[in-house]
Protein backbone atom coordinates (compact mmCIF):
# COMPACT_ATOMS: atom_id res chain seq x y z
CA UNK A 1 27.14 89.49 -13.21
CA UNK A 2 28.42 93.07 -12.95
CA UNK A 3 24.77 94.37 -11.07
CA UNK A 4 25.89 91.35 -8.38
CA UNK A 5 28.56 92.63 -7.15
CA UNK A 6 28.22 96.42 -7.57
CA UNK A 7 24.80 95.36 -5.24
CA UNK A 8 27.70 94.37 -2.54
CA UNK A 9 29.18 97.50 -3.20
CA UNK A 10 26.39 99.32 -2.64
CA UNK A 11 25.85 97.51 0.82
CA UNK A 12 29.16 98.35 1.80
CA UNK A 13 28.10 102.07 0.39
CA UNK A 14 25.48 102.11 2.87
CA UNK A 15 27.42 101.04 5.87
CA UNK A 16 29.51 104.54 5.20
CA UNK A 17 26.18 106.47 4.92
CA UNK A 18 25.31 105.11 8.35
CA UNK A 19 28.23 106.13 9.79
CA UNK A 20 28.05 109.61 8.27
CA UNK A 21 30.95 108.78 5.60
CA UNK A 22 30.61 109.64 2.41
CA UNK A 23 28.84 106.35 1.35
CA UNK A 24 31.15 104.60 -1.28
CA UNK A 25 31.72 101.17 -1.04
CA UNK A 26 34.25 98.64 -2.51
CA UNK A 27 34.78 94.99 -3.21
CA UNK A 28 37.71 92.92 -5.07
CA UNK A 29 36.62 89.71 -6.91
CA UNK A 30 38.60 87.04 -8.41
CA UNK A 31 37.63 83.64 -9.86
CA UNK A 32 33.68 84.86 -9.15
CA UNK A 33 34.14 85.33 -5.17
CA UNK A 34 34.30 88.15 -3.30
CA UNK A 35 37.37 88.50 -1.10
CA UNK A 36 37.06 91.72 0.14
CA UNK A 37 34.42 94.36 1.40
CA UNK A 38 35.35 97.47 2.32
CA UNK A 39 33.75 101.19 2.71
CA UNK A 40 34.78 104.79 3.38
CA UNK A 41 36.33 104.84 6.83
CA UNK A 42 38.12 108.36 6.54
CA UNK A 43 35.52 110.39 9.41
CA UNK A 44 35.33 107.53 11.71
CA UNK A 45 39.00 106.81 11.79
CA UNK A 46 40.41 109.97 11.56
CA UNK A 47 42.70 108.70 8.34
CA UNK A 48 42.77 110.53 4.85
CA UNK A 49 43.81 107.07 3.57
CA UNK A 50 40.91 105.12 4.65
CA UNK A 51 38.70 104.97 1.32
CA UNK A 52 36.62 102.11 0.29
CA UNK A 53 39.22 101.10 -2.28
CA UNK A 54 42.27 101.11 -0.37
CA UNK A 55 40.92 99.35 2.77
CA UNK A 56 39.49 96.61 0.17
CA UNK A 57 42.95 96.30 -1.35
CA UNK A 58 44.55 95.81 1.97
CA UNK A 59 41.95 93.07 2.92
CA UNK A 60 42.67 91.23 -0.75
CA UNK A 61 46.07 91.37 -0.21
CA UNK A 62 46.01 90.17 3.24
CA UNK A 63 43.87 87.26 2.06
CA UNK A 64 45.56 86.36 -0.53
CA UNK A 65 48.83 86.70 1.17
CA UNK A 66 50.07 88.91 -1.52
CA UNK A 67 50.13 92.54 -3.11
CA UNK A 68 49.72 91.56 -6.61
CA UNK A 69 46.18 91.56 -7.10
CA UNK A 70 46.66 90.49 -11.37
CA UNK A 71 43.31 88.39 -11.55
CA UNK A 72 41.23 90.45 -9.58
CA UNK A 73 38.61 93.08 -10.34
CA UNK A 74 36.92 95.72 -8.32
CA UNK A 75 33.59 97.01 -8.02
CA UNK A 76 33.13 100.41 -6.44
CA UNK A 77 30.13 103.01 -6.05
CA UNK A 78 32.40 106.00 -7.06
CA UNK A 79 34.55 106.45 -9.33
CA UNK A 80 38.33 106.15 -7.66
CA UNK A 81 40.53 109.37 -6.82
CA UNK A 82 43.66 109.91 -7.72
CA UNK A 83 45.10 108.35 -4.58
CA UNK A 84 42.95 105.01 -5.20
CA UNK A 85 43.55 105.21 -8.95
CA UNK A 86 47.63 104.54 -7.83
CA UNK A 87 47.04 102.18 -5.59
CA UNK A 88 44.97 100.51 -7.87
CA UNK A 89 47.77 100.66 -10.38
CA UNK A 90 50.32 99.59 -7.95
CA UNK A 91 48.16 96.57 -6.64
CA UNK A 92 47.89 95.34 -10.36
CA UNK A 93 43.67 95.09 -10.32
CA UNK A 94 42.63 93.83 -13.44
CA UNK A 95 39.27 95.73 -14.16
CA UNK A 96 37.68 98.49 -12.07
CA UNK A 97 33.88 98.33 -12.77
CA UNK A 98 32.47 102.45 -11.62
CA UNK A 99 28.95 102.90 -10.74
CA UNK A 100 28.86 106.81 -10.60
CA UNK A 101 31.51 109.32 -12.05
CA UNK A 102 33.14 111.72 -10.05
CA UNK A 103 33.25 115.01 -12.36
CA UNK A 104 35.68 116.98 -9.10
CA UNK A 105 38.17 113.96 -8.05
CA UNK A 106 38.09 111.24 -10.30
CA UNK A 107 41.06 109.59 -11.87
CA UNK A 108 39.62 107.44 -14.02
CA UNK A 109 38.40 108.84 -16.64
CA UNK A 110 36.59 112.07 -15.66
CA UNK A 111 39.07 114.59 -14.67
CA UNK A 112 42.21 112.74 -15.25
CA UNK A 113 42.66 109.05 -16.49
CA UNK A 114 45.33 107.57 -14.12
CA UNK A 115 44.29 104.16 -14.84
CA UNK A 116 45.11 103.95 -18.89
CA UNK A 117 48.57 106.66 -18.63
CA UNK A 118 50.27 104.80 -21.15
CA UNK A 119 53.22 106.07 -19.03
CA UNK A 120 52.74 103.79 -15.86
CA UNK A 121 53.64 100.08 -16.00
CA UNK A 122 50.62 98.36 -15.66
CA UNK A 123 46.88 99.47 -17.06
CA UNK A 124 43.76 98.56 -15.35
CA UNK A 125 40.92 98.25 -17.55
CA UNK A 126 37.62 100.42 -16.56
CA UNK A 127 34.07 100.18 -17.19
CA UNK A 128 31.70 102.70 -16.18
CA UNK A 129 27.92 103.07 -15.26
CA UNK A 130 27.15 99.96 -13.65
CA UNK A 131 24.30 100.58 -11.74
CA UNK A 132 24.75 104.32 -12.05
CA UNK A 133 21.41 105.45 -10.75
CA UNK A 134 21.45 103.88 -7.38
CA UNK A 135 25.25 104.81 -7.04
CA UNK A 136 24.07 108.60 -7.60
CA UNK A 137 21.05 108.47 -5.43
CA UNK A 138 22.67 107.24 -2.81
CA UNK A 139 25.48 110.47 -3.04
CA UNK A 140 22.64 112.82 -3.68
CA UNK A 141 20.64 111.83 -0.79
CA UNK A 142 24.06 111.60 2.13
CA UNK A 143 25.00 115.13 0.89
CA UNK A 144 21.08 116.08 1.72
CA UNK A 145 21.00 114.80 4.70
CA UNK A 146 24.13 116.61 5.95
CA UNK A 147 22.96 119.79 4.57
CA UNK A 148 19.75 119.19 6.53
CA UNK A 149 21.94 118.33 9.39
CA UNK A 150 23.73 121.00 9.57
CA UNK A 151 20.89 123.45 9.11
CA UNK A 152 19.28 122.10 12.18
CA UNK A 153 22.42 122.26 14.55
C-alpha cells in the first residue's frame, strides 16, 4: 500500500522536475484516498514557503474544511525540512512515510528529529525508505541536469 501512494508522490515529484523545482512531491491520505497532491512550487512562485508538504497541507485542510489533519498520513519523496517538519506537527498528520533522506535539511530524523521532540505536543510517526531508489534517482538526475544547464549557458 505504501509503494501506491509514494508512486503519486513521485508523479507530483516529477511535475517539479519539469518545472525546474527541485522535484519533491507530496500527498495526504486518509481512510485510503488521496485528498491532496502537491509539489515544490518555491522557483515558479517566487515563495520560500511553497514546498510539496505545505501546499499539500493547505489543500487537505481546505478539503476537509479543517486544520487538524489527526487521521491523515503523508507520503513525500524527501524527507521534510524543518519548516515542513512544524507544520506537519502543527497540522496533527498522523504518519509521514519518506522515500529519500535528506542528510543537509532534514528534520525528521537525519539532522534533527522535529517530528518525535518529546517536547512538542503532538508526535507524528515516521517511516523511512519507501521507495528510496526512485526518490534518489530522481534528485540525482534534476541536480545533473542543472549542472549541465548551467555549464552550457
Amino acid at each position: 500500500m505504501e509503494e501506491k501512494f509514494m508512486k503519486e508522490a513521485l508523479k507530483q515529484a516529477k511535475k517539479a522536475y519539469d518545472k525546474l523545482e527541485v522535484p519533491v512531491g507530496a500527498v495526504i491520505v486518509k481512510d485510503g484516498e488521496i485528498i491532496a497532491r502537491a509539489y515544490n512550487q518555491k522557483e515558479n512562485k517566487k515563495d520560500t514557503t511553497n514546498h510539496a508538504e505545505i501546499l499539500a497541507i493547505k489543500k487537505a485542510s481546505k478539503k476537509l474544511n479543517s486544520w487538524r489533519l489527526l487521521d491523515c498520513d503523508m507520503y513525500v519523496t524527501l524527507e521534510p525540512c524543518s519548516m515542513c517538519a512544524g507544520a506537519l506537527i502543527q497540522s496533527r498528520i498522523r504518519k509521514v512515510y519518506i522515500g529519500a533522506s535528506d542528510e543537509k535539511t532534514g528534520a525528521c530524523g537525519s539532522v534533527l528529529n522535529l517530528l518525535q521532540d518529546y517536547k512538542f505536543n503532538h508526535k507524528v510517526e515516521v517511516e523511512k525508505g519507501i521507495m528510496k531508489d526512485e526518490c534518489e534517482a530522481i534528485l540525482k538526475d534534476f541536480f545533473k541536469k542543472l549542472r549541465d544547464i548551467k555549464k552550457d549557458s
